[in-house]
Protein backbone atom coordinates (compact mmCIF):
# COMPACT_ATOMS: atom_id res chain seq x y z
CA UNK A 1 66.08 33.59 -32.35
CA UNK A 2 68.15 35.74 -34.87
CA UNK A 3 70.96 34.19 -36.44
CA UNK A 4 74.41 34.64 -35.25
CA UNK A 5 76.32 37.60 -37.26
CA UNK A 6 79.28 37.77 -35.59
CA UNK A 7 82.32 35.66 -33.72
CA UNK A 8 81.47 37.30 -30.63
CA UNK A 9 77.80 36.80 -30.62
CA UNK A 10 78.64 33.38 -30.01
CA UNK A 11 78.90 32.47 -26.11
CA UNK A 12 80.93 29.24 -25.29
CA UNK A 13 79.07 27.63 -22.64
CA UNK A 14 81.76 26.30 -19.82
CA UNK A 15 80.52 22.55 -19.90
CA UNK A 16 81.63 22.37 -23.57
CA UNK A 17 85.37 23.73 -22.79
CA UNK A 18 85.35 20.72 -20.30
CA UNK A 19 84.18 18.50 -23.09
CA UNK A 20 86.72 19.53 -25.39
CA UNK A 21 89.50 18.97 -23.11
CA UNK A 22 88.51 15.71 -21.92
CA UNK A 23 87.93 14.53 -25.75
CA UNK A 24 91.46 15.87 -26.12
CA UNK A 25 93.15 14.23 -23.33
CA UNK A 26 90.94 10.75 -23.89
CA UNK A 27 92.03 10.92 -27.54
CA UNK A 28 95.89 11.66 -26.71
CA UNK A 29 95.52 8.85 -24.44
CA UNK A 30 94.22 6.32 -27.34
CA UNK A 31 97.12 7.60 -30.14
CA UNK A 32 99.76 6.76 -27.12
CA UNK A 33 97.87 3.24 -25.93
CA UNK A 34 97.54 2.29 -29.39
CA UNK A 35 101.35 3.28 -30.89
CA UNK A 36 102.54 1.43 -27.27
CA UNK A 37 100.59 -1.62 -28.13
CA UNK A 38 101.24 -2.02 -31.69
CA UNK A 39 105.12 -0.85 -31.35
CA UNK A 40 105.22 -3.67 -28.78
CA UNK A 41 103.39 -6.22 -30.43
CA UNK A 42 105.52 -5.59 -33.67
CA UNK A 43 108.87 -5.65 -31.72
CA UNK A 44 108.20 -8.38 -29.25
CA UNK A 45 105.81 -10.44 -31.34
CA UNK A 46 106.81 -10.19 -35.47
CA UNK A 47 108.27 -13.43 -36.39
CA UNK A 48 108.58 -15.27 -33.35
CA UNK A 49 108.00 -19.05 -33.61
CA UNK A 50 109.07 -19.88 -29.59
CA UNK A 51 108.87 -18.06 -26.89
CA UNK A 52 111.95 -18.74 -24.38
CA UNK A 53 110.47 -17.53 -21.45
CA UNK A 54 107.23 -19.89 -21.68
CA UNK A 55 103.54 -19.07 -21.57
CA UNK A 56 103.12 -17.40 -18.22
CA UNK A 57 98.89 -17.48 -17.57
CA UNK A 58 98.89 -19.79 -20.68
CA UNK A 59 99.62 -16.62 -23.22
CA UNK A 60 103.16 -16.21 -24.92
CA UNK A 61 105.49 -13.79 -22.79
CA UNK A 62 105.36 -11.24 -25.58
CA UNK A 63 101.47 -11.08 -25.76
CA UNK A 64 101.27 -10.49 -22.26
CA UNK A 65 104.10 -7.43 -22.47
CA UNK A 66 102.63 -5.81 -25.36
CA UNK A 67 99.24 -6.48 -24.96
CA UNK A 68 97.75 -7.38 -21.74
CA UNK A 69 100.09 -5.04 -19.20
CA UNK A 70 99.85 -1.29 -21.17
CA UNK A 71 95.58 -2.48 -21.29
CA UNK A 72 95.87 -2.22 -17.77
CA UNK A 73 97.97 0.39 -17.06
CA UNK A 74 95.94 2.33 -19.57
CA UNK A 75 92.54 1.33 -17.73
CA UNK A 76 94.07 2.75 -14.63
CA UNK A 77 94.94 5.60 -16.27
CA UNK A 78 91.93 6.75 -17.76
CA UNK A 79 89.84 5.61 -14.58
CA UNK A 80 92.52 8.58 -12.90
CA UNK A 81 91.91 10.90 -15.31
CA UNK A 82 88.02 10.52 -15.34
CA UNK A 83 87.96 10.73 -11.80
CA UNK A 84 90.01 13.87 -11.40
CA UNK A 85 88.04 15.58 -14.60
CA UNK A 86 84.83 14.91 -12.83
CA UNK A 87 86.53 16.42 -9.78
CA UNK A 88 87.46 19.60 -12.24
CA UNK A 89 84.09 20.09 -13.68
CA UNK A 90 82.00 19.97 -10.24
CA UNK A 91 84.38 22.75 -9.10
């Protein structure tokens, strides 16, 4: 195989275009899951000694807001968006 020699020699193959935008999207997701998470957990949770609303399921009210809830709305999320890329890429 001769070596490439030129920018348009090289053909992008379709299946990497839909990698590249699902790495994208997957890795927007992360930077907005993980600035939610630790914004909340610094907010709701930095220097709190009791928690005035009790420990609903046996974890502090503010672990459970900034923690346990955007894990799961995140999961759902990138279930959704996994689902509808596969959806994209069949097509």
């Amino acid at each position: 195989m001769a070596p490439i020699t030129q920018a348009s020699d090289f053909i992008v193959a379709d299946d990497f275009l839909v990698c590249r935008r699902e790495a994208c999207n997957f890795a927007l997701l992360w930077i907005i899951q993980s600035t939610v998470m630790i914004g909340g957990m610094l907010m709701l949770g930095y220097d709190r000694i009791d928690d005035q609303f009790g420990f609903p399921l046996g974890v502090p009210t503010w672990y459970l807001v900034a923690c346990v809830l955007p894990s799961l709305v995140f999961l759902i999320v990138s279930i959704v968006m996994a689902l509808r890329m596969e959806e994209v890429a069949v097509k």
